[in-house]
N, C-alpha and C. Protein backbone atom coordinates (compact mmCIF):
# COMPACT_ATOMS: atom_id res chain seq x y z
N UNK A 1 -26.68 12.91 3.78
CA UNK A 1 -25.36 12.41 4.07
C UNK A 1 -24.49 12.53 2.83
N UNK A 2 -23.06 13.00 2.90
CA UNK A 2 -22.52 13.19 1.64
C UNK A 2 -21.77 11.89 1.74
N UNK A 3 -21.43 11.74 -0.01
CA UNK A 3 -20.37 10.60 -0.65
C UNK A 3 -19.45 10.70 -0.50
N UNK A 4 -18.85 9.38 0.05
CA UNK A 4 -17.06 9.52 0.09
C UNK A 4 -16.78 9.90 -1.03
N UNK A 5 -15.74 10.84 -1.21
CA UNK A 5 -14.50 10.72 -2.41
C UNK A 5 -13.51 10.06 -2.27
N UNK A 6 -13.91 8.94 -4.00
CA UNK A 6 -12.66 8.05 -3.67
C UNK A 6 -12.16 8.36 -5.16
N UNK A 7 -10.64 8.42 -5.59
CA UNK A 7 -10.39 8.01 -6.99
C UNK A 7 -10.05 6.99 -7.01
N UNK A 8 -9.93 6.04 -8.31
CA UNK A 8 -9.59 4.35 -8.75
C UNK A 8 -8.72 4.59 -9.26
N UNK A 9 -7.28 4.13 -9.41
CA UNK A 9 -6.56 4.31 -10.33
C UNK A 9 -5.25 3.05 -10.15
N UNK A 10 -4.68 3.50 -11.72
CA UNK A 10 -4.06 2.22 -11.89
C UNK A 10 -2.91 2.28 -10.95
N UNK A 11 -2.51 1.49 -11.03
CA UNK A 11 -0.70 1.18 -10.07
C UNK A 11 -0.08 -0.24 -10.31
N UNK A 12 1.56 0.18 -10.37
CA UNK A 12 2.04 -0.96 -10.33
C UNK A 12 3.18 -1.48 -9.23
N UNK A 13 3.18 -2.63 -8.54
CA UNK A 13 3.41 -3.23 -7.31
C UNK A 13 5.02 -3.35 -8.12
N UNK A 14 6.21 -2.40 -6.54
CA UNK A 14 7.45 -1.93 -7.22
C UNK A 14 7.85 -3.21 -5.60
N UNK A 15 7.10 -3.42 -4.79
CA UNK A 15 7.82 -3.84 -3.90
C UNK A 15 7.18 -4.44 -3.04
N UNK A 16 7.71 -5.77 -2.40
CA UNK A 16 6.37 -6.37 -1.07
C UNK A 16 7.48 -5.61 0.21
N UNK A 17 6.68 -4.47 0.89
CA UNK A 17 7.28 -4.31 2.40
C UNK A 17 7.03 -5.41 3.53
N UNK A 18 5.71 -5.83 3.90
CA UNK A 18 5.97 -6.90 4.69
C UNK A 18 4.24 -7.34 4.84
N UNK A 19 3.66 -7.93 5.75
CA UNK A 19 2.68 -8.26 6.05
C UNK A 19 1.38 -8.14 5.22
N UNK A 20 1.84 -8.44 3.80
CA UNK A 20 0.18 -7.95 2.69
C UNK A 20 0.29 -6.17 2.62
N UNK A 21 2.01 -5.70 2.54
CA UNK A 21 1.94 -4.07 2.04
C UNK A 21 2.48 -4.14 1.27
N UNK A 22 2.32 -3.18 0.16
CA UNK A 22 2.97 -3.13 -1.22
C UNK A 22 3.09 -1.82 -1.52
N UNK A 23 4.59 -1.31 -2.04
CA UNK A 23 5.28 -0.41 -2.38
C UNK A 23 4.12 -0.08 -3.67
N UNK A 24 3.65 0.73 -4.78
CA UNK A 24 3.24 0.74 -5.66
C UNK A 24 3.41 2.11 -6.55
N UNK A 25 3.47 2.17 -7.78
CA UNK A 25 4.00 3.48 -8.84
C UNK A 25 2.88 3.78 -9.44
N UNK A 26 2.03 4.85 -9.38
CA UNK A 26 0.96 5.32 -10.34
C UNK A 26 1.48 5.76 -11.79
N UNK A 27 0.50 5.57 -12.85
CA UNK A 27 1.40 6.26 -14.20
C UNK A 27 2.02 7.38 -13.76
N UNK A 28 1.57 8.41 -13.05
CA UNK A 28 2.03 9.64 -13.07
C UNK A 28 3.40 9.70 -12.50
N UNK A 29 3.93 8.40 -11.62
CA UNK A 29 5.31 8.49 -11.20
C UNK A 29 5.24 8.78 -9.48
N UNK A 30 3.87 8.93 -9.18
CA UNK A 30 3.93 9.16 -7.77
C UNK A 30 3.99 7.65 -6.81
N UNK A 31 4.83 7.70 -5.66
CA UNK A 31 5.16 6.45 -5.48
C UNK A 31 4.36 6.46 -3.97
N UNK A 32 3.25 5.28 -3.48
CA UNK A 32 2.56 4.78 -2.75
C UNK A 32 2.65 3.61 -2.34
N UNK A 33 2.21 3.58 -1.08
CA UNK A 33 2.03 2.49 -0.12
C UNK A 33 0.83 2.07 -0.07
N UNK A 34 0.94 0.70 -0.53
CA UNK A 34 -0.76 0.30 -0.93
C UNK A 34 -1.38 -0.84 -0.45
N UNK A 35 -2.51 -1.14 0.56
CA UNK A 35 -2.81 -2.23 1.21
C UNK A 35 -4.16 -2.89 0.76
N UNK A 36 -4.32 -4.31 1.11
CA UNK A 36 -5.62 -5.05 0.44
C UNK A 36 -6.55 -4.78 1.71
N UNK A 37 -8.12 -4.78 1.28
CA UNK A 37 -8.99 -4.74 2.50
C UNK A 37 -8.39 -5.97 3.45
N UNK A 38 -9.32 -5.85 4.66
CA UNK A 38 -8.64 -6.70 5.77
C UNK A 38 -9.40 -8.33 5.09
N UNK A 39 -10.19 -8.04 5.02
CA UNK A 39 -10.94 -9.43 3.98
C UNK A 39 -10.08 -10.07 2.78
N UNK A 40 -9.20 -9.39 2.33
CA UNK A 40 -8.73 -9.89 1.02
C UNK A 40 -7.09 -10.11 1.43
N UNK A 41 -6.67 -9.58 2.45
CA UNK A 41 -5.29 -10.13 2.86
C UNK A 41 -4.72 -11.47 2.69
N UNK A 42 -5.52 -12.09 2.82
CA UNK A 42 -5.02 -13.82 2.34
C UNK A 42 -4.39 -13.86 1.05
N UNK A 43 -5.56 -13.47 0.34
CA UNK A 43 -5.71 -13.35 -1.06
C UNK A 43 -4.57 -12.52 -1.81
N UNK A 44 -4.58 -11.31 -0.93
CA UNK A 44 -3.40 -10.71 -2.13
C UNK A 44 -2.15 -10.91 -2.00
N UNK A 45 -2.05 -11.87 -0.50
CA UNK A 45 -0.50 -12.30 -0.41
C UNK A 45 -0.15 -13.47 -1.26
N UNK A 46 -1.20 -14.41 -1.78
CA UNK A 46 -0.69 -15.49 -2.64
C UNK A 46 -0.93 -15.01 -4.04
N UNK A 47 -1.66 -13.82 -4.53
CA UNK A 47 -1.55 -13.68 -5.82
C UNK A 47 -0.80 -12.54 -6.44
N UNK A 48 -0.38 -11.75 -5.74
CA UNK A 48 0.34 -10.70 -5.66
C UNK A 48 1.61 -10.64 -6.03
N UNK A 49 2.30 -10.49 -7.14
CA UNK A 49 3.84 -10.16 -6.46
C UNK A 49 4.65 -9.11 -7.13
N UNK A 50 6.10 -8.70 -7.44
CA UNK A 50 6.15 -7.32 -7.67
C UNK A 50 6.29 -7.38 -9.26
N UNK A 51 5.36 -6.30 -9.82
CA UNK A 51 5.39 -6.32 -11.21
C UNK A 51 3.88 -6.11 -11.57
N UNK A 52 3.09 -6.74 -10.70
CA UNK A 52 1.65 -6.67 -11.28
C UNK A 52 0.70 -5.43 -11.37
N UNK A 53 -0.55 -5.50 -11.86
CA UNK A 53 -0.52 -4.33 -12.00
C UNK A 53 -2.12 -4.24 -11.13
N UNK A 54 -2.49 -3.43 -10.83
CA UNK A 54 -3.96 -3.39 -9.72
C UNK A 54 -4.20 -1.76 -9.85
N UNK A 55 -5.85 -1.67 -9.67
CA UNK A 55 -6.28 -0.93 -9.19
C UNK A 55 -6.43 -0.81 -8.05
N UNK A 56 -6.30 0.75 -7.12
CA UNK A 56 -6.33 1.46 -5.73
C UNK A 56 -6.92 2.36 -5.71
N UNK A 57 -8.00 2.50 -4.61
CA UNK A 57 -8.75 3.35 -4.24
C UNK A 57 -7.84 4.39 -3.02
N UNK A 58 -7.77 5.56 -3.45
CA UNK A 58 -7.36 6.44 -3.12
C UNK A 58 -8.42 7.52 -2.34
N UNK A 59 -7.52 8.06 -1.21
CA UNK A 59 -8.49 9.35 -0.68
C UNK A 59 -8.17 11.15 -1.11
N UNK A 60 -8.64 11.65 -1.50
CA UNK A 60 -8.08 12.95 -2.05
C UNK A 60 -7.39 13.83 -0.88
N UNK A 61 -7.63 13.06 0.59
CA UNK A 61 -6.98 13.81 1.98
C UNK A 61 -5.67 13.12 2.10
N UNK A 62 -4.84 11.81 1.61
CA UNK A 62 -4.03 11.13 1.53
C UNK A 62 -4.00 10.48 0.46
N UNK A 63 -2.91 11.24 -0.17
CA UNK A 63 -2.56 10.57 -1.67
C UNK A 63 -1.33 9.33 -1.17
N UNK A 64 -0.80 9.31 -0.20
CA UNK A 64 0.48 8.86 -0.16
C UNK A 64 -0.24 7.47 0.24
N UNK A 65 -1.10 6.58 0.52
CA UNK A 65 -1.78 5.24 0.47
C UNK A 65 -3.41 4.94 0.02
N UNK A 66 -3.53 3.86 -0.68
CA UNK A 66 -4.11 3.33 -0.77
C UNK A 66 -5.05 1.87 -0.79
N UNK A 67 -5.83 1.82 -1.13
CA UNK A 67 -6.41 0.28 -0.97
C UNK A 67 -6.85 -0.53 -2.34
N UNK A 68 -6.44 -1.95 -2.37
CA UNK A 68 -6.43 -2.62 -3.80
C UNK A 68 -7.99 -2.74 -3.84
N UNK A 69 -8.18 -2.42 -5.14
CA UNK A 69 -9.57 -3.07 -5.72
C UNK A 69 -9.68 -4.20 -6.62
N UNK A 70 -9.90 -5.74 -5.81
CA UNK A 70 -10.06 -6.81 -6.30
C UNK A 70 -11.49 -6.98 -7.32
């Protein structure tokens, strides 16, 4: 069975869109839509807000979203 490819990378939260989604800016300037697992949604709506900075697991088939790594 092969390994997902995932990359980790940094990002910073430019915007809350709505329901636990977050606008987010990689160093490189590329701008993403970035969501918490369904488990951690509580969580990243009370600690979250715009400015911070998180790691996202990314898919190399969709760069344009990702998922926070708590």
């Amino acid at each position: 069975m092969k390994k997902k490819e995932i990359f980790v990378l940094d990002a910073v939260l430019t915007d809350v869109i709505k329901n636990a989604t977050f606008n987010a800016v990689l160093p490189n300037g590329h701008e993403i839509v970035a969501f918490p697992q369904r488990k951690d949604q509580e969580r990243a709506c009370a600690c979250l807000a715009k400015g911070s900075r998180v790691q996202v697991e990314m898919s190399p088939f969709d760069m344009s979203k990702g998922l926070f790594v708590f």
